[in-house]
Every structure is written in C-alpha cells, then in structure tokens.
C-alpha atoms as a PDB file:
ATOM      1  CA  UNK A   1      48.963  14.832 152.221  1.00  0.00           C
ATOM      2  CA  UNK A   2      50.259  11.976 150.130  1.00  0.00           C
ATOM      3  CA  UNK A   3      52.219  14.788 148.062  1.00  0.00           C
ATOM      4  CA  UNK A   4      54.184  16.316 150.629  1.00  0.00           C
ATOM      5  CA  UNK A   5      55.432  12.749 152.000  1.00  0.00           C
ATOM      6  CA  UNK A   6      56.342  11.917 147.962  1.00  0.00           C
ATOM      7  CA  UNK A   7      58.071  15.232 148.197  1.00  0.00           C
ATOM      8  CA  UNK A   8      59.656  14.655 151.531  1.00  0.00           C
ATOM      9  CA  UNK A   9      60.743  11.064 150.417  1.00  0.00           C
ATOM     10  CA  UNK A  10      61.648  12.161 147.009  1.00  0.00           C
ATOM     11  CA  UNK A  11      64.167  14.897 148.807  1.00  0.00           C
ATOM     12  CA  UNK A  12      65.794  11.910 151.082  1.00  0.00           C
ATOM     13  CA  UNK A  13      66.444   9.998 147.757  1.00  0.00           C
ATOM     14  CA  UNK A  14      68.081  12.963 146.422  1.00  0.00           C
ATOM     15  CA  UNK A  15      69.766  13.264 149.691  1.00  0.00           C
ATOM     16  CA  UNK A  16      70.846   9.368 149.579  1.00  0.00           C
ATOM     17  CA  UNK A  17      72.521   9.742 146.105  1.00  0.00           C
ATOM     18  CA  UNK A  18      74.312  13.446 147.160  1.00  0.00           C
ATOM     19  CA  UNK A  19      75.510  11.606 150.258  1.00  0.00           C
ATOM     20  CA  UNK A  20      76.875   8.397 148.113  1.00  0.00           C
ATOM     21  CA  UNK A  21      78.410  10.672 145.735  1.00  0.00           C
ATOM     22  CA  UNK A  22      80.429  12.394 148.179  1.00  0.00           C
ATOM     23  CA  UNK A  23      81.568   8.981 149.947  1.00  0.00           C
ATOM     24  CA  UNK A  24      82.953   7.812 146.742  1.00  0.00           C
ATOM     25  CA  UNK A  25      84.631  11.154 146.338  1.00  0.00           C
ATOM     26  CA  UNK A  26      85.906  11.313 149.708  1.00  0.00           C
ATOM     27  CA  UNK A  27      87.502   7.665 148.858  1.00  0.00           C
ATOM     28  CA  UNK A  28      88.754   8.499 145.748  1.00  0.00           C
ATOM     29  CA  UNK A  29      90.679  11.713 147.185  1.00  0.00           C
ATOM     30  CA  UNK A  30      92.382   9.710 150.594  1.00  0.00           C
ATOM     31  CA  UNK A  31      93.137   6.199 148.461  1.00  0.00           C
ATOM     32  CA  UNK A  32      93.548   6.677 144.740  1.00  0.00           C
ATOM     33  CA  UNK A  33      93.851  10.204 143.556  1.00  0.00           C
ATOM     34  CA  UNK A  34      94.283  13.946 144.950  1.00  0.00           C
ATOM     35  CA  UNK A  35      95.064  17.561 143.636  1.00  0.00           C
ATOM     36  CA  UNK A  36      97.998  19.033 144.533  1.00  0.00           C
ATOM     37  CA  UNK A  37      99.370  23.215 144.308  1.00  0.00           C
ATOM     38  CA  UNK A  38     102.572  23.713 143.209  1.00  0.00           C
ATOM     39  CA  UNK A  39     103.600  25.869 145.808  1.00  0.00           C
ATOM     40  CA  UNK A  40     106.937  27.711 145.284  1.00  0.00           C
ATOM     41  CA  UNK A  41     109.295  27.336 141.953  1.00  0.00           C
ATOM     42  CA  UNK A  42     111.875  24.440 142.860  1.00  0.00           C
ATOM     43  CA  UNK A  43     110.331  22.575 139.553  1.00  0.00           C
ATOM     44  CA  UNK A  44     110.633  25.616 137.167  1.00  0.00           C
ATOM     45  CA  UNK A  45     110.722  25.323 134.066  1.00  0.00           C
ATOM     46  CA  UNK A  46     108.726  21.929 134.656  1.00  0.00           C
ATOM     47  CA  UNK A  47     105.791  23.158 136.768  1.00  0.00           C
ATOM     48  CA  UNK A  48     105.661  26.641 137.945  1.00  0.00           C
ATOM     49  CA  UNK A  49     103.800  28.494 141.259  1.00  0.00           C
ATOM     50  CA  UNK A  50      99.832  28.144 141.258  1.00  0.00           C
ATOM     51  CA  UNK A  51      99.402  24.880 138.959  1.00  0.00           C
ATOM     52  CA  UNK A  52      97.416  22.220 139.986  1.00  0.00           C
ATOM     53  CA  UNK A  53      98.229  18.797 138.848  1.00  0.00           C
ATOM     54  CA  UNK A  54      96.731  15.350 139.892  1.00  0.00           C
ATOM     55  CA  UNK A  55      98.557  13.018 141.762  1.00  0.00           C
ATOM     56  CA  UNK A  56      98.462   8.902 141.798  1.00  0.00           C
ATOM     57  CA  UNK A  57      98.130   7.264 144.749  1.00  0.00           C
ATOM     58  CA  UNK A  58      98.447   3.907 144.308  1.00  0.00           C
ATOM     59  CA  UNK A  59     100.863   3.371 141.754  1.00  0.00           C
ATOM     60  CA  UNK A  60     103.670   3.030 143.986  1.00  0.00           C
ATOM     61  CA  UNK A  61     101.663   0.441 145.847  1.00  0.00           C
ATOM     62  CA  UNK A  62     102.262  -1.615 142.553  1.00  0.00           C
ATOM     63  CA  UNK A  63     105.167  -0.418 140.859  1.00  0.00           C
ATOM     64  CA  UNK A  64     108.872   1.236 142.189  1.00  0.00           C
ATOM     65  CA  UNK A  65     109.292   4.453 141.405  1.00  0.00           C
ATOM     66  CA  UNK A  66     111.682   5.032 138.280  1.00  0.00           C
ATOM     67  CA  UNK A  67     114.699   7.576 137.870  1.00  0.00           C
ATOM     68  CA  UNK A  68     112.538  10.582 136.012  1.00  0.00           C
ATOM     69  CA  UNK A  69     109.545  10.097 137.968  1.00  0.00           C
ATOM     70  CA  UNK A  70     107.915  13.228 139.483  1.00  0.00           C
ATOM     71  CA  UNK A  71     106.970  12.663 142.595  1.00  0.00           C
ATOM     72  CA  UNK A  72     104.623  14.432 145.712  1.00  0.00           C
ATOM     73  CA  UNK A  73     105.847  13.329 149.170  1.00  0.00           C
ATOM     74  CA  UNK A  74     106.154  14.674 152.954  1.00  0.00           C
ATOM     75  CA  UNK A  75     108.708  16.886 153.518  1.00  0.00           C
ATOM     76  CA  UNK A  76     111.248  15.150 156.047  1.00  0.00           C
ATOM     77  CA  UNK A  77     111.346  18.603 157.728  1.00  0.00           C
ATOM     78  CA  UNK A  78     107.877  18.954 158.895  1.00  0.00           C
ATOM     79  CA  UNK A  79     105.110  16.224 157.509  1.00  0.00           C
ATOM     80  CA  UNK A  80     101.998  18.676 157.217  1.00  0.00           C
ATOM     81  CA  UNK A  81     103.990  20.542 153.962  1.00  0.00           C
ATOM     82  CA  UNK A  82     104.266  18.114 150.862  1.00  0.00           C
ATOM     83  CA  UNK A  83     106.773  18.414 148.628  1.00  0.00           C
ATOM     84  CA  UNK A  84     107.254  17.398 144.436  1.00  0.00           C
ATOM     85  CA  UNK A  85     110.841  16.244 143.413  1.00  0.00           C
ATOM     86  CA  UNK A  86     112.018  14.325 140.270  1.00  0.00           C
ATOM     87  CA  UNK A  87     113.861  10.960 140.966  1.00  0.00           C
ATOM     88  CA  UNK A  88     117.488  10.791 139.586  1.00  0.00           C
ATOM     89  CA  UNK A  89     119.007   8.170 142.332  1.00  0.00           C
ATOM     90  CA  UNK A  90     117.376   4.488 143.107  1.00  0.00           C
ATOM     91  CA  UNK A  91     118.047   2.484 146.266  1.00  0.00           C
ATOM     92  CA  UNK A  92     121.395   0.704 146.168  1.00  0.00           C
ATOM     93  CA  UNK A  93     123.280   3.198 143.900  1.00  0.00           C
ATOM     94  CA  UNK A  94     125.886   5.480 144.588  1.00  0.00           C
ATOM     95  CA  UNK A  95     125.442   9.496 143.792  1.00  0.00           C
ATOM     96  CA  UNK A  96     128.116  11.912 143.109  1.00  0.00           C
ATOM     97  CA  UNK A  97     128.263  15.665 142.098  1.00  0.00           C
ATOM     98  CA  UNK A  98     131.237  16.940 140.577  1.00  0.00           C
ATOM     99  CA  UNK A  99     131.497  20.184 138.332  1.00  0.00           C
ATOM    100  CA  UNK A 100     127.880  20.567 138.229  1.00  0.00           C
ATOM    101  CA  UNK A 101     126.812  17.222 137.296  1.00  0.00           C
ATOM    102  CA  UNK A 102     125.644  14.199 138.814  1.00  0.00           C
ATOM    103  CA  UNK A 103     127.126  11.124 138.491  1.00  0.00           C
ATOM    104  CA  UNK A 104     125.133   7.631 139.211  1.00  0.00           C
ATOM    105  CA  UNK A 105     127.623   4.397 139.882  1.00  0.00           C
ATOM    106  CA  UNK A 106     130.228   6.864 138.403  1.00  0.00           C
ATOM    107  CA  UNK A 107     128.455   7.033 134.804  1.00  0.00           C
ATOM    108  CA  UNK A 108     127.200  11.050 134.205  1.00  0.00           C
ATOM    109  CA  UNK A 109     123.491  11.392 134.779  1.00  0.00           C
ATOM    110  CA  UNK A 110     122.481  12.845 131.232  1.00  0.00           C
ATOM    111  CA  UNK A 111     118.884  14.163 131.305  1.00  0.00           C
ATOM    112  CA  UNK A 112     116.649  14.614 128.914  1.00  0.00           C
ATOM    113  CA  UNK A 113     114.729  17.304 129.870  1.00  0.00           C
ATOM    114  CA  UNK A 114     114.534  21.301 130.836  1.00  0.00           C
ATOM    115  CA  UNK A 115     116.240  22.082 134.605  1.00  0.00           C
ATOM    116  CA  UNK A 116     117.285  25.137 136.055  1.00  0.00           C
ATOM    117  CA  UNK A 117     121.821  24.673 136.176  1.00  0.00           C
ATOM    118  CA  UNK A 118     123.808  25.665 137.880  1.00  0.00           C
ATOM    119  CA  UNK A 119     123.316  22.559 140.439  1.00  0.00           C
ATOM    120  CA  UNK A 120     125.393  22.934 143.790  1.00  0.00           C
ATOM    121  CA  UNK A 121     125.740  20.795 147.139  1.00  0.00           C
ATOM    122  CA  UNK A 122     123.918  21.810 149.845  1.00  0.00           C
ATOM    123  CA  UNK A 123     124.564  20.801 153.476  1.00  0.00           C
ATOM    124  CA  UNK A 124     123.933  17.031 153.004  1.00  0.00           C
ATOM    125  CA  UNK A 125     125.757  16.441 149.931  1.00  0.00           C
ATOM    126  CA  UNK A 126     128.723  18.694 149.522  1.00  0.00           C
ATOM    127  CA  UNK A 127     130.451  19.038 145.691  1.00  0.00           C
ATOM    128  CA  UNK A 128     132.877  15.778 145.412  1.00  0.00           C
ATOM    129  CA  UNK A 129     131.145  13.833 148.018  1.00  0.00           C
ATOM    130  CA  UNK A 130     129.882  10.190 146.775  1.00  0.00           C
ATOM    131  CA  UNK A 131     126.683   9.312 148.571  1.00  0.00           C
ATOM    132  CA  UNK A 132     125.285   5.213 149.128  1.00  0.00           C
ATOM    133  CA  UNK A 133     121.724   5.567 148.666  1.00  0.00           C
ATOM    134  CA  UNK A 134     119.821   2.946 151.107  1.00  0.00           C
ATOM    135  CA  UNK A 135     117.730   0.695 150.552  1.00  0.00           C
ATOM    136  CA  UNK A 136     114.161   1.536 150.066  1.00  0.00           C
ATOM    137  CA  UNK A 137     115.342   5.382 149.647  1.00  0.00           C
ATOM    138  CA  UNK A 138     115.499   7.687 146.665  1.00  0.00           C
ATOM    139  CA  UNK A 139     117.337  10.864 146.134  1.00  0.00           C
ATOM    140  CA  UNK A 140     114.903  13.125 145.116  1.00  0.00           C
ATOM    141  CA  UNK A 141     115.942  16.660 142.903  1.00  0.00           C
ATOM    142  CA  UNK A 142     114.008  19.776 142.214  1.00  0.00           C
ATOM    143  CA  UNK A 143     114.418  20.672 138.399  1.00  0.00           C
ATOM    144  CA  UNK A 144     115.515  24.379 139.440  1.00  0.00           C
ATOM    145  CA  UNK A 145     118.295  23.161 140.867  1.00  0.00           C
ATOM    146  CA  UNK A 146     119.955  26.424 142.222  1.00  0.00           C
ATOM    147  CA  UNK A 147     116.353  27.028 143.970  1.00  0.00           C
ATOM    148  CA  UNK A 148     115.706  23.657 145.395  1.00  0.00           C
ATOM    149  CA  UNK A 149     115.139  22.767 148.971  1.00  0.00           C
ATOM    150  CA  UNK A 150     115.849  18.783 148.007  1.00  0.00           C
ATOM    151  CA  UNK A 151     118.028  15.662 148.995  1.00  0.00           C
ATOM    152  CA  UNK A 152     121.269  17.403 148.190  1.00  0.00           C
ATOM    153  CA  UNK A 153     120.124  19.654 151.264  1.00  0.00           C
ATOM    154  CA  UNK A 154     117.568  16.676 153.643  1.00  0.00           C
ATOM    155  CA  UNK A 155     119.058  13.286 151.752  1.00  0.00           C
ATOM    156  CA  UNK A 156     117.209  10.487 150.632  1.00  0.00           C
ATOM    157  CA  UNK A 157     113.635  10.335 150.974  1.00  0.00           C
ATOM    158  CA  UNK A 158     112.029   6.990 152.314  1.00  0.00           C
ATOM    159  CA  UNK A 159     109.513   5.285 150.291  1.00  0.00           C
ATOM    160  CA  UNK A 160     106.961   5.125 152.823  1.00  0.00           C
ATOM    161  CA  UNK A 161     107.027   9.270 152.990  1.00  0.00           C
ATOM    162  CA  UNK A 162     105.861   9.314 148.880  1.00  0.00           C
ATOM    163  CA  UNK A 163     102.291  10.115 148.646  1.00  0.00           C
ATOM    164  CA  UNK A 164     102.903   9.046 144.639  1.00  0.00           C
ATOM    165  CA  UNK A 165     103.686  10.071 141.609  1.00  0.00           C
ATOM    166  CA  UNK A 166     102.608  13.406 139.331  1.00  0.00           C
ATOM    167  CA  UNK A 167     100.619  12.244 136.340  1.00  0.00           C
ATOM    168  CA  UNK A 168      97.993  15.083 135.439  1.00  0.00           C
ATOM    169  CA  UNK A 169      98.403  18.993 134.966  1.00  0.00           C
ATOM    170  CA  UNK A 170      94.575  20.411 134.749  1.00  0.00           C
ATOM    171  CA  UNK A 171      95.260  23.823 135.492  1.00  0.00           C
ATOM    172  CA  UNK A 172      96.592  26.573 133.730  1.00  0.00           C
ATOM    173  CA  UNK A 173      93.874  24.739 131.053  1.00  0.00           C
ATOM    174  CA  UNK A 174      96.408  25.822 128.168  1.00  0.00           C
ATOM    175  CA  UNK A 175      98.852  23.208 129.608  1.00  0.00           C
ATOM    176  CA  UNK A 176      96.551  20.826 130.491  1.00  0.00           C
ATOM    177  CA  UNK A 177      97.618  16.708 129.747  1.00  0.00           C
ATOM    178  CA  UNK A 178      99.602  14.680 130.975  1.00  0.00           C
ATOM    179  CA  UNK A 179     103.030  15.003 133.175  1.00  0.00           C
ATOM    180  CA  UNK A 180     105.828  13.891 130.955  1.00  0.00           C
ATOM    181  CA  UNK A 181     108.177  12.110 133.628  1.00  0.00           C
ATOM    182  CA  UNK A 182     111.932  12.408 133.100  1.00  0.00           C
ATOM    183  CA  UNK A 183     114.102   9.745 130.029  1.00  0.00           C
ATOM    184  CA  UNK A 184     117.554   8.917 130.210  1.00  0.00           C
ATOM    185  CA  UNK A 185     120.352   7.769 127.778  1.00  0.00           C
END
C-alpha cells in the first residue's frame, strides 16, 4: 500500500512541476515574447511566406520605436489579423512621396537595406501629397512596396495597436539569428 500512495504522490509532483511549467510559459507568450507567421509577402525580400520569427513584447514598453524597426501590430482594418511593417516615419514628422521615393521633413529617405521598388500611393497617401504624422503615430511600410497593404493605403498606426518589435527568425533553421532592423544615412 505505501507504494502506490508514493506512486500516486510522486505523479502529483510531476503533475505540480508540468502545471508550473506551463504557467510560466503561458506568461511568457501573453507579456514578454510570442511567435509570429509571416503570412503573405508584403516584407519580401526581408521575410518571406511561412517563417516564423519571435517577437518582443515589452520593448516598446521601455523604449520608442526607431525608423528601421520591424514591427508586428493589429491591423487597423480588423484587430484579430496582425500585421509586420518596417518604420520609416516617427511622430511629429512630415512624409512625402514623390517619384518613387520618400521624403522625411523634405530630406530623401535613403535606406539601407533590400525592398521591393517600385513604391506607389495608395488611397491614403496619394504621389505628391505631404502627410503630418501625429503624435504617438508611426507610418509603417512593407519592404515589397508594390505588394504592401500598409500606411500609404490605412495611415499611421497608433502606438498602442504595436504588439512590438521583430527580433528573432527561428525558422527556415538555415536563416535562423537575429532580425537585422533597418540603418539610415
């Protein structure tokens, strides 16, 4: 008898711990970190359909987010889909596009990194068009820019709609590291 209540009590031990492990995963998941899909190709060449990358959660509890920054946040069209832009405009500045190429403040946006051109208005900001970005809002640009649902189309994206920032690619394994965000001259 005093083996099957060592068994039973060794099983609710074993229980205990799986139980505690899955709390602190649970935790980790809805405050600190999650996985994300890429879903779709509006980031090609910089993530394409079917890779899963890591996401931060509380960075921007901490920190603004920078121009470059890849970032996962609702979509202001419905707020069940997330989406992942790269920040090229900050709160406070004014965004033009004219021939193809952004201008911030009226300096040329030069980017340092692979995008999909040509880049066109959509029906929020038109070619020409200069656009105030508000305070606390970000304008927020898919790097394949001719197949990008993004704030030339919706507008600036609130900060309170990121979910935070892109930091970790784990899968395809043979590009697995870390998620180089965007420089600028």
């Amino acid at each position: 008898m005093n083996g099957i209540k060592r068994a039973i009590a060794g099983f609710f031990d074993f229980l205990q711990g799986i139980v505690a492990v899955a709390a602190i995963m649970v935790m980790i998941y809805l405050f600190i970190m999650s996985p994300q899909e890429i879903s779709g190709s509006s980031m090609t060449p910089t993530f394409t359909n079917g890779e899963y990358i890591l996401t931060n959660k509380v960075i921007y509890r901490f920190t603004l987010p920078q121009r470059g920054d890849v970032v996962i946040f609702k979509s202001p069209k419905n707020k069940d889909v997330d989406y992942i832009k790269r920040v090229i405009g900050l709160p406070g500045e004014t965004i033009q596009l004219k021939n193809g190429q952004f201008f911030i403040n009226g300096l040329p946006l030069v980017e340092n990194y692979d995008y999909n051109k040509p880049v066109f208005g959509e029906s929020y900001m038109h070619e020409g068009d200069e656009i105030d970005i508000p305070k606390d809002q970000y304008f927020l640009i898919g790097d394949n820019r001719p197949g990008s649902s993004d704030s030339r189309e919706f507008g600036p994206i609130v900060l309170e709609d990121f979910i935070g920032k892109a930091f970790f690619r784990y899968w395809p394994t043979a590009k697995t590291g870390i998620v180089k965000q965007g420089t600028y001259n």
